[in-house]
Protein backbone atom coordinates (compact mmCIF):
# COMPACT_ATOMS: atom_id res chain seq x y z
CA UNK A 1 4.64 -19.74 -2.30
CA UNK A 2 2.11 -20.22 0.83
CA UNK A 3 -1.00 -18.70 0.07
CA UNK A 4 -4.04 -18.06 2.82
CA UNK A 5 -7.69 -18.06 2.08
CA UNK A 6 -10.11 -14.89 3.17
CA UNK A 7 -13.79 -13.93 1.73
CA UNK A 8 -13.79 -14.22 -1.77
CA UNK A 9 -9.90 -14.43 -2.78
CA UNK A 10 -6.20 -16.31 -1.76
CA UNK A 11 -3.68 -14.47 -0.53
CA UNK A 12 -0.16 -15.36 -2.48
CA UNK A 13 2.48 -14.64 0.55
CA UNK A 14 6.02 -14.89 1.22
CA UNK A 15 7.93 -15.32 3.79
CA UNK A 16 11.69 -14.54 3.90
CA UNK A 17 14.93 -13.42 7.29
CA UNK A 18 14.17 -14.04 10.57
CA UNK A 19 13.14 -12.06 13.99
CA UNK A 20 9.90 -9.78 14.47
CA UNK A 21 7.64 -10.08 11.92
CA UNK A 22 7.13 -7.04 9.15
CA UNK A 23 4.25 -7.21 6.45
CA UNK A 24 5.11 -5.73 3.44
CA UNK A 25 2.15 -4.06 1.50
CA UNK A 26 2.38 -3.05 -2.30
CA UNK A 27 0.17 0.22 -3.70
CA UNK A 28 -2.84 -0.16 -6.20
CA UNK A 29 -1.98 -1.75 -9.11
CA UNK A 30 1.31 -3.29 -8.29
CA UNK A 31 2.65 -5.82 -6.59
CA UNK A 32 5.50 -7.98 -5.36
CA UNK A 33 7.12 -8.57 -8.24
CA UNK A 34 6.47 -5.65 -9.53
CA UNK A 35 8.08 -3.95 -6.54
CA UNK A 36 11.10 -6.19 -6.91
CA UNK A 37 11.45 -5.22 -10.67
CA UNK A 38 11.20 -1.34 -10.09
CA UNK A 39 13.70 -1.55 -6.51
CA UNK A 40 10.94 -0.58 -4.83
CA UNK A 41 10.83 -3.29 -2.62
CA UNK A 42 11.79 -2.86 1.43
CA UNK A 43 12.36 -6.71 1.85
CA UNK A 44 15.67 -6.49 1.24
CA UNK A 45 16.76 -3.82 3.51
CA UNK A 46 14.56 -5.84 6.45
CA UNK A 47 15.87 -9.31 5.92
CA UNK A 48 18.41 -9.15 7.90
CA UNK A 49 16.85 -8.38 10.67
CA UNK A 50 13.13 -9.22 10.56
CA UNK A 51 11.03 -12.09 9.24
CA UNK A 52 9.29 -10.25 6.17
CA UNK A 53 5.88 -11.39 5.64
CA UNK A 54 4.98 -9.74 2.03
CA UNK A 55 1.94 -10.31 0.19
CA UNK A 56 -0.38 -9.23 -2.91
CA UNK A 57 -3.42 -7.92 -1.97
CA UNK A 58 -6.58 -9.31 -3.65
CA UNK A 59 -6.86 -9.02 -7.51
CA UNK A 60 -3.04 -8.32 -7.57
CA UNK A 61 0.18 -10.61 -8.65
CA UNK A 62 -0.30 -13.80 -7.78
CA UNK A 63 -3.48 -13.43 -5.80
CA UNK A 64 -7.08 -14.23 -6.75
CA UNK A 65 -9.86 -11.84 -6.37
CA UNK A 66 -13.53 -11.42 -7.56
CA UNK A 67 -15.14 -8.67 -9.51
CA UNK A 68 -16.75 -6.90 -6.81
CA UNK A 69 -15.74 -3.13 -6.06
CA UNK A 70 -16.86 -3.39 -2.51
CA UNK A 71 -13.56 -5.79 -2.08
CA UNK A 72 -11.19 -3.78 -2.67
CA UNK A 73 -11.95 -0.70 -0.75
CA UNK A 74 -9.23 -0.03 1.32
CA UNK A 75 -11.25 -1.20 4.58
CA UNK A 76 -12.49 -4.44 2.98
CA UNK A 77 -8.39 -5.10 2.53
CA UNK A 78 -7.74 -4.09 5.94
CA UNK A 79 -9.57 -6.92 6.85
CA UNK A 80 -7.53 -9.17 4.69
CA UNK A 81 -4.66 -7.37 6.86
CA UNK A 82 -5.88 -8.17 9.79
CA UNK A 83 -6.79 -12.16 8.87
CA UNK A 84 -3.27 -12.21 7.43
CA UNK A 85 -1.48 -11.16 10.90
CA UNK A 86 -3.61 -13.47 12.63
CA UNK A 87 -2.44 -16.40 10.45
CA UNK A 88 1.42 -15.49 10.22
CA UNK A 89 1.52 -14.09 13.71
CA UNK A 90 -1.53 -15.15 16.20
CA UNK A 91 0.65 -14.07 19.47
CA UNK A 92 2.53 -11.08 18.69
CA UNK A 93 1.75 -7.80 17.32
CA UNK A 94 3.72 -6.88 14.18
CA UNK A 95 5.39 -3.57 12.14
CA UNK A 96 3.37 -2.75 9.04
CA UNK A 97 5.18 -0.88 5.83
CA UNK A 98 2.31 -0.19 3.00
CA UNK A 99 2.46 2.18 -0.41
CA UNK A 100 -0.31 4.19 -1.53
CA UNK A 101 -3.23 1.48 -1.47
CA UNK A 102 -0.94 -0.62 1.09
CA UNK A 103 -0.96 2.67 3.35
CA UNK A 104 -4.97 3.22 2.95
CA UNK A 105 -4.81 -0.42 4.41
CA UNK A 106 -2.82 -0.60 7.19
CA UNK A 107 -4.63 2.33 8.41
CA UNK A 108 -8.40 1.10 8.28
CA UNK A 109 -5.82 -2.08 9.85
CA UNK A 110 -4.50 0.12 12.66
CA UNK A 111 -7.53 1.62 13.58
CA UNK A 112 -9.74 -1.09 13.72
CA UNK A 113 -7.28 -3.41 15.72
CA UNK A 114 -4.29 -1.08 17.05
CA UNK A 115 -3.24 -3.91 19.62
CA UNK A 116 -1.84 -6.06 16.61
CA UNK A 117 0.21 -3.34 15.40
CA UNK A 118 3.69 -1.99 17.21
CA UNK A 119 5.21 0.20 14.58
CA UNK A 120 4.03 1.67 11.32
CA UNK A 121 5.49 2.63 7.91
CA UNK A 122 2.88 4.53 5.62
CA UNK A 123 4.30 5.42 2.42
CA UNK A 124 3.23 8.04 -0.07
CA UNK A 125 0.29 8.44 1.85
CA UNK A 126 -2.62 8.92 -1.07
CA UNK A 127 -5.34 11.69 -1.29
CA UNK A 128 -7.65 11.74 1.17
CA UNK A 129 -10.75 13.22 2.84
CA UNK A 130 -12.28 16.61 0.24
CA UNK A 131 -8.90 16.02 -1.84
CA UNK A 132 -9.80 12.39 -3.04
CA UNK A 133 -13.04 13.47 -5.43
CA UNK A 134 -10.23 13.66 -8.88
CA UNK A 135 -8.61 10.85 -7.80
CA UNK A 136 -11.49 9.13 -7.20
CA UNK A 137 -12.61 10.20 -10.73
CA UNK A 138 -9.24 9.21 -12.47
CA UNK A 139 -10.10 5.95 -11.15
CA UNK A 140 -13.26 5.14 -12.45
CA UNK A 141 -12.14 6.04 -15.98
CA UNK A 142 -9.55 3.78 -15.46
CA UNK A 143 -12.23 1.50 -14.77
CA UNK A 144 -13.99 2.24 -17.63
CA UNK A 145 -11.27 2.25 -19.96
CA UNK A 146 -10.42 -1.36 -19.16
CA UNK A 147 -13.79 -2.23 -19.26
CA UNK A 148 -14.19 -1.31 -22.93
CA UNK A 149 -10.61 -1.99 -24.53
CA UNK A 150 -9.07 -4.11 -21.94
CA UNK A 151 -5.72 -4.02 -19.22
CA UNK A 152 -3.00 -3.66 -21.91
CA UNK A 153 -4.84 0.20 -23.02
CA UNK A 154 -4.46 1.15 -19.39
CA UNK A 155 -0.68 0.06 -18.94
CA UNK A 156 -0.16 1.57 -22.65
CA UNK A 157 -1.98 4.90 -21.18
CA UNK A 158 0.18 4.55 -17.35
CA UNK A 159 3.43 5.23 -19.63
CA UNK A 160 2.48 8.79 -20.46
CA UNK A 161 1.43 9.68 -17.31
CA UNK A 162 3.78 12.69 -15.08
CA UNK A 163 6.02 10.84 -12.41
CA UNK A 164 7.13 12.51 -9.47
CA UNK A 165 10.87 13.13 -9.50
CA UNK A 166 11.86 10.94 -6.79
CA UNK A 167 10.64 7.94 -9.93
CA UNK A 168 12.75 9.13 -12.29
CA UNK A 169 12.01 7.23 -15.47
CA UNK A 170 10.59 4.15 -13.76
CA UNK A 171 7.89 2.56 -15.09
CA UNK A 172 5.00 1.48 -13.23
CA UNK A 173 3.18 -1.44 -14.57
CA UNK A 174 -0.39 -2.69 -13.72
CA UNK A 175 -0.04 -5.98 -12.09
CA UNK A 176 -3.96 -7.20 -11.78
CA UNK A 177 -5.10 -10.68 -11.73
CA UNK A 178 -7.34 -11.80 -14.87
CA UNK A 179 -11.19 -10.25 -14.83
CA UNK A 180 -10.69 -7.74 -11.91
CA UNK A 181 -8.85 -5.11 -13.01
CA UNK A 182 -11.83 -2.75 -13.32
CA UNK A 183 -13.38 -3.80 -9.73
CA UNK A 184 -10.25 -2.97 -8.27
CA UNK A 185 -10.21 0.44 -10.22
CA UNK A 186 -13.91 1.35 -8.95
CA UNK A 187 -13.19 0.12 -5.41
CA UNK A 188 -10.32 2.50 -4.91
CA UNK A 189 -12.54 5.30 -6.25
CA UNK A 190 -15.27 4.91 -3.61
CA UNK A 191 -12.69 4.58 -1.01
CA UNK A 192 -10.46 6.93 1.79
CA UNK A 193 -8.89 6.59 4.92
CA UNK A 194 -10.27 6.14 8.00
CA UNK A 195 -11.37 9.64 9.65
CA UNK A 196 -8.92 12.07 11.19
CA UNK A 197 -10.55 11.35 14.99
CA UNK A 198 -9.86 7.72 14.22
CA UNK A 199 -6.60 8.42 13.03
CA UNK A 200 -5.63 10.38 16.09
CA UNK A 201 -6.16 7.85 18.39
CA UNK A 202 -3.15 5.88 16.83
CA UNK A 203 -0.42 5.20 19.31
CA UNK A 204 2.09 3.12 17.04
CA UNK A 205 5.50 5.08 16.55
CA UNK A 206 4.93 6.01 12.81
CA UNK A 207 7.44 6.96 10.09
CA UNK A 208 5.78 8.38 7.02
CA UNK A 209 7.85 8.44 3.70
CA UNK A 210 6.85 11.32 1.06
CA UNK A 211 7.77 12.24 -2.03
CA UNK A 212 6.66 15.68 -4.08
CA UNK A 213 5.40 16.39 -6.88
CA UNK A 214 2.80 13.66 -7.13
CA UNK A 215 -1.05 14.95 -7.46
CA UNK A 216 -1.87 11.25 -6.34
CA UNK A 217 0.24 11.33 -3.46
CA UNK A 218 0.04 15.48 -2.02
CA UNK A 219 2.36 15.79 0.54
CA UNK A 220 0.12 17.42 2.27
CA UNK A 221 -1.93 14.06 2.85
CA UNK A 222 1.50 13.41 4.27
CA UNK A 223 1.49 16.62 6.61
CA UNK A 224 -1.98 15.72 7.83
CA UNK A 225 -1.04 12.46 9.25
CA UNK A 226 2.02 13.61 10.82
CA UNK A 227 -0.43 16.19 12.98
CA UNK A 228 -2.81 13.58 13.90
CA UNK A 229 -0.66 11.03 14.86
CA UNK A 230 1.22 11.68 18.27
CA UNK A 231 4.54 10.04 17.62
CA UNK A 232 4.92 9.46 13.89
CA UNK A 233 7.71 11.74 11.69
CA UNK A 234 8.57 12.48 8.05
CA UNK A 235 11.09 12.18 5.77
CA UNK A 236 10.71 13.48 1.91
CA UNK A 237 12.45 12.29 -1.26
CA UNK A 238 12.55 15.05 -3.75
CA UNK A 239 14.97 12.71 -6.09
CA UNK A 240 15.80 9.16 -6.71
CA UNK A 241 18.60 9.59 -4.73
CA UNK A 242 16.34 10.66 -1.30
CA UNK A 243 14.06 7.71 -2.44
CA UNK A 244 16.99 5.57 -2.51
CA UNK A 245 17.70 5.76 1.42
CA UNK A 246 14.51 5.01 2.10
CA UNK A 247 14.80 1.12 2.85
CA UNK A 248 17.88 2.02 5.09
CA UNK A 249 15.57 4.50 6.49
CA UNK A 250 12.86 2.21 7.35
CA UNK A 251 15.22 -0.33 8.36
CA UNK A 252 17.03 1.88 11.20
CA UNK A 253 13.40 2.92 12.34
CA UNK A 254 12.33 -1.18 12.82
CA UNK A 255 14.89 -1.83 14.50
């Protein structure tokens, strides 16, 4: 696999189909191949018609990172983003799908440097703005928690936590790279999305994927988006089987 080297990390990458390029951007925690073991991936569904540029963010899967929290705020890896694009695609804008984290991202992304973007996917859009301050607490006991008994207590702990219905029974595993876990944890709880009059100023058609049920991703994070951003739309999964359609979903809307 290629990898690319920003501030303090390498970037494991993949590229895979052919034809306008799409990043591919996993949530907190995860990862490709943690994506590809859950179905959670959109490659798939975009191969046939796109190049698919997906990669783990700092401190996840394959890729390095350093235990600093102020890397992994979601604006630090919107940077990353942005050197990424510039890399794999120097003369053309490109589409951007992101979960969770990988939404956070290509937001701070899109807002800093909208003329490398042409379409956007933001799925489960996370808390944001006053309804981040539990989430951001949730996070730094993470933190803490790996700090004093280590990753394997936390993905023990993730097992027994509520899914939303459109999961099912799927299990999400934490997918960190070694020593950064906790860094990664605290930089996600002193982070949020860019502000709403930054937000607004987005032009990028924008399809935002929601599910319910899911305290860590409120559809009404979801909602707020869809006001502030002229031409962007929703579609909810209330089930595995609405989740399911969502790569077909995405695909129709890239294309």
């Amino acid at each position: 696999m290629p990898s690319f080297e920003v501030d303090g990390a390498l970037l494991d990458y993949s590229e895979s189909g052919s034809g306008s390029t799409v990043m591919a951007l996993h949530g907190l925690s995860q990862s490709r191949r943690g994506d590809e073991r859950t179905g959670s991936s959109f490659v798939p569904a975009l191969e046939p018609n796109h190049r698919v540029v997906a990669y783990d963010a700092r401190g996840h899967g394959l890729s390095t990172g350093r235990p600093e929290q102020s890397d992994y705020t979601w604006a630090s890896l919107g940077d990353d983003l942005l050197a990424l694009i510039d890399h794999v695609s120097p003369d053309e804008p490109v589409d951007a799908i992101g979960a969770s984290m990988g939404c956070g991202t290509i937001l701070h992304a899109a807002t800093k440097r909208p003329d490398r973007f042409r379409r956007l996917v933001l799925v489960i859009p996370p808390t944001a703005w006053s309804g981040r301050i539990a989430n951001a607490e949730a996070n730094r006991a993470a933190a803490d928690l790996i700090d004093t008994y280590g990753l394997g207590r936390l993905i023990e702990a993730s097992k027994n936590l509520p899914k939303p219905p459109a999961l099912g029974d799927m299990e999400l595993v934490p997918d960190f790279a070694d020593g950064v876990g906790a860094s990664a944890m605290r930089g996600a709880a002193i982070t949020d999305l860019p502000e709403p009059p930054q937000i607004a100023r987005i032009t990028a058609p924008t399809l935002i994927l929601a599910w319910t049920d899911d305290l860590g991703h409120p559809l009404i994070t979801a909602e707020l988006l869809r006001d502030l951003i002229d031409k962007s739309e929703i579609s909810l999964a209330g089930d595995q089987v609405q989740r399911a359609e969502w790569p077909q979903r995405v695909a129709h809307f890239l294309s």
